[in-house]
N, C-alpha and C. Protein backbone atom coordinates (compact mmCIF):
# COMPACT_ATOMS: atom_id res chain seq x y z
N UNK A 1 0.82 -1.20 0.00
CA UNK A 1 0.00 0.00 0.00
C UNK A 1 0.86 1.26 0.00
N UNK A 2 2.41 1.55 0.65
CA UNK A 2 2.68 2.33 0.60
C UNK A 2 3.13 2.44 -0.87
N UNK A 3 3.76 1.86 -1.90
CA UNK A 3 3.80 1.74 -3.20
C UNK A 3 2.62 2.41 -3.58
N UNK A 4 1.50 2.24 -3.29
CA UNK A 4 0.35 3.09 -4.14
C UNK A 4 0.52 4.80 -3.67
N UNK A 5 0.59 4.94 -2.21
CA UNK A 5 0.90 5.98 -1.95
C UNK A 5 2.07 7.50 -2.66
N UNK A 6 3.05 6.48 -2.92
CA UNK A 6 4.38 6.72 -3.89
C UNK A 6 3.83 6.96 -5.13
N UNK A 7 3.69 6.28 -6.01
CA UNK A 7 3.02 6.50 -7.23
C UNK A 7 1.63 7.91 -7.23
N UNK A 8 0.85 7.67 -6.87
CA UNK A 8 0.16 8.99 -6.78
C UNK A 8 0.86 10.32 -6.21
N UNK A 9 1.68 10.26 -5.60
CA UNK A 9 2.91 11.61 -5.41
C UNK A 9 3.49 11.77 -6.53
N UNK A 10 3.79 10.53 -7.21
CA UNK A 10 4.45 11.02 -8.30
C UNK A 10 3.40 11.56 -9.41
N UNK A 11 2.42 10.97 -9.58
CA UNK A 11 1.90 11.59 -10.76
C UNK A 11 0.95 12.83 -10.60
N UNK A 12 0.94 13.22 -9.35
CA UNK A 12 1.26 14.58 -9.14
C UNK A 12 1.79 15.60 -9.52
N UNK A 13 2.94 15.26 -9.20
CA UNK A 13 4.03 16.41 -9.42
C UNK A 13 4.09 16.20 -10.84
N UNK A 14 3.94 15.11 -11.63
CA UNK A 14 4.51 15.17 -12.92
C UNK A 14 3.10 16.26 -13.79
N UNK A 15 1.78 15.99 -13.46
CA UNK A 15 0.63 17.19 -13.84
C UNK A 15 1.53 18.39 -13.06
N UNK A 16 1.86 18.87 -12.12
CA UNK A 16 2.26 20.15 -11.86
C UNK A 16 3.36 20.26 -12.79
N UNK A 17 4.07 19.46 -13.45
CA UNK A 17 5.37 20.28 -13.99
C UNK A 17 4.89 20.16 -15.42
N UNK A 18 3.94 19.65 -15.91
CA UNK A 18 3.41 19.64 -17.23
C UNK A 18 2.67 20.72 -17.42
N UNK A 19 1.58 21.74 -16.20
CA UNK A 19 0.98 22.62 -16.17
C UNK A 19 1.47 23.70 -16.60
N UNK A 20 3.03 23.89 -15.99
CA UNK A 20 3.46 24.82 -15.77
C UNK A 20 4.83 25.14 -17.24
N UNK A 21 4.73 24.20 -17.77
CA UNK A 21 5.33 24.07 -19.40
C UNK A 21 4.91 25.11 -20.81
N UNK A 22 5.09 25.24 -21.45
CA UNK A 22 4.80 25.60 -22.64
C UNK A 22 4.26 24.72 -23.52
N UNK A 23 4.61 23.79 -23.67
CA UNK A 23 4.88 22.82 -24.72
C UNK A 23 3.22 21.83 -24.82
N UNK A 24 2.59 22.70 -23.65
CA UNK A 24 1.90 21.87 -24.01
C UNK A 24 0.65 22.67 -24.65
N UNK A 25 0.57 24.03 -24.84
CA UNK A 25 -0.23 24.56 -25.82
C UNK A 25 -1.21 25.67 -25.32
N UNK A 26 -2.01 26.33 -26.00
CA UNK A 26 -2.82 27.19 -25.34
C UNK A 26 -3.73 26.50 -24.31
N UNK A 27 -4.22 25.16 -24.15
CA UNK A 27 -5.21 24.70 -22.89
C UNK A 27 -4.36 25.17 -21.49
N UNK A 28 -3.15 24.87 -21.64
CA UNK A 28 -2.33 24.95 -20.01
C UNK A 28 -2.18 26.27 -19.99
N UNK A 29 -1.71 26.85 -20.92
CA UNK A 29 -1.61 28.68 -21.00
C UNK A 29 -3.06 29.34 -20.56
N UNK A 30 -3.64 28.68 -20.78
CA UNK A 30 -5.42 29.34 -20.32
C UNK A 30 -5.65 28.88 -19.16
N UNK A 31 -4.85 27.85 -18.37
CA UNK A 31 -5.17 28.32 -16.66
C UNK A 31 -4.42 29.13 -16.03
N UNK A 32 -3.56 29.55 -16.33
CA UNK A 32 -2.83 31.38 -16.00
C UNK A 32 -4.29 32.07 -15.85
N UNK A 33 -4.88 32.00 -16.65
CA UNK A 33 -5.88 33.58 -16.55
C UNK A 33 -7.36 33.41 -16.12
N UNK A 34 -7.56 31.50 -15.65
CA UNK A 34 -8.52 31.71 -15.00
C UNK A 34 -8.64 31.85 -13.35
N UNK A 35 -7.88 32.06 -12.82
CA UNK A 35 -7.47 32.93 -11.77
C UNK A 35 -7.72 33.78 -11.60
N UNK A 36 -7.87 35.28 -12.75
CA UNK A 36 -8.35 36.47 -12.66
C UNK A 36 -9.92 36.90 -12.42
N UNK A 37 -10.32 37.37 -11.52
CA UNK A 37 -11.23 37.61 -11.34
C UNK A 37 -12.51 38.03 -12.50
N UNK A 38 -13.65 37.30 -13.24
CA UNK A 38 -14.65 37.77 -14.20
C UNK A 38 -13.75 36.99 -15.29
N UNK A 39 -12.73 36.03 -14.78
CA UNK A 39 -12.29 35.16 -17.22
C UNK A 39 -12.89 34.36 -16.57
N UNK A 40 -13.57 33.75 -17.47
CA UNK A 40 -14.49 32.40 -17.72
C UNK A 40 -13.41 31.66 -18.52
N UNK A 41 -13.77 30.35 -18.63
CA UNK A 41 -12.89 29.69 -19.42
C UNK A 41 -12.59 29.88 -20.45
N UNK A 42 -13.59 30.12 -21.43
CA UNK A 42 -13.64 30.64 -22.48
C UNK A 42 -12.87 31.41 -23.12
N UNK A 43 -12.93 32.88 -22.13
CA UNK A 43 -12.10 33.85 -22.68
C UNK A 43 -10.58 33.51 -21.96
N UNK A 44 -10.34 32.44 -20.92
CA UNK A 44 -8.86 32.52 -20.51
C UNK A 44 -8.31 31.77 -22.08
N UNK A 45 -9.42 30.59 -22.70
CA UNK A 45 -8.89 30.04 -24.02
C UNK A 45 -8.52 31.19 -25.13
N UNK A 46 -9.42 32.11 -24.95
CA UNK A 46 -9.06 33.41 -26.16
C UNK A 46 -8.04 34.36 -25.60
N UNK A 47 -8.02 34.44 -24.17
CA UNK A 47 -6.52 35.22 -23.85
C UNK A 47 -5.20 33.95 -24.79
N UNK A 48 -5.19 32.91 -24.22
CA UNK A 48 -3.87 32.41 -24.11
C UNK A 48 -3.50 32.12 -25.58
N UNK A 49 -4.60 32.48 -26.55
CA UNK A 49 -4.68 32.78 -27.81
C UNK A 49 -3.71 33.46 -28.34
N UNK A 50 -3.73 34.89 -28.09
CA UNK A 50 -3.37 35.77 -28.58
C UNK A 50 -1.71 36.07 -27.98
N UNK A 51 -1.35 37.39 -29.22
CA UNK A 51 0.39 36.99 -28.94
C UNK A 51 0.67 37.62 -27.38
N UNK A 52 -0.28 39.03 -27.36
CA UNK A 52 0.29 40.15 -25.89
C UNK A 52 -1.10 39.81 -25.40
N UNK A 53 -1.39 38.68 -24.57
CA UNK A 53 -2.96 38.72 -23.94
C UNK A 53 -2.74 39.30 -22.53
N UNK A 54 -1.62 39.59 -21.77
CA UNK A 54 -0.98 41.02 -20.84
C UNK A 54 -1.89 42.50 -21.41
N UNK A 55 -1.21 42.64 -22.48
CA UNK A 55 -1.72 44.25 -22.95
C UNK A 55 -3.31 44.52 -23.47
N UNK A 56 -4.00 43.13 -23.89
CA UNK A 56 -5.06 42.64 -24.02
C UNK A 56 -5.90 42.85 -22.59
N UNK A 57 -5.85 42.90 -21.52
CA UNK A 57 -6.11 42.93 -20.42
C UNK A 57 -6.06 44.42 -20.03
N UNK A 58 -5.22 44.99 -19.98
CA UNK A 58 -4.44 45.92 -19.79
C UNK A 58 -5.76 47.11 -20.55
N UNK A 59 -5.92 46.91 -21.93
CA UNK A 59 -6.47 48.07 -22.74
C UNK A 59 -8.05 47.51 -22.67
N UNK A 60 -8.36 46.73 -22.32
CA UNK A 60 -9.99 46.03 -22.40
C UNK A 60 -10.04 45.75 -23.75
């Protein structure tokens, strides 16, 4: 049982370090911005879209 314990730690951390990647495309880039108070998913998918979705924010 502790073997099961081990394994779910690991595949843990391995989703946290995949989250936090590039590589894996605008879906992971669009939970950056649903954090911000009023993005729906939707628009965190159309922020992480775009090239400056910072200055996108920034100017409404």
């Amino acid at each position: 049982m502790g073997t099961e314990g081990g394994a779910a730690s690991d595949s843990e951390t391995e989703s946290e370090q995949d989250a936090g990647g590039d590589s894996e495309g605008p879906e992971v880039d669009a939970l950056r911005f649903t954090d911000i108070k009023g993005v729906g998913e939707k628009t965190a998918e159309s922020l992480a879209a775009l090239d400056d979705a910072e200055g996108a924010l920034r100017t409404g």
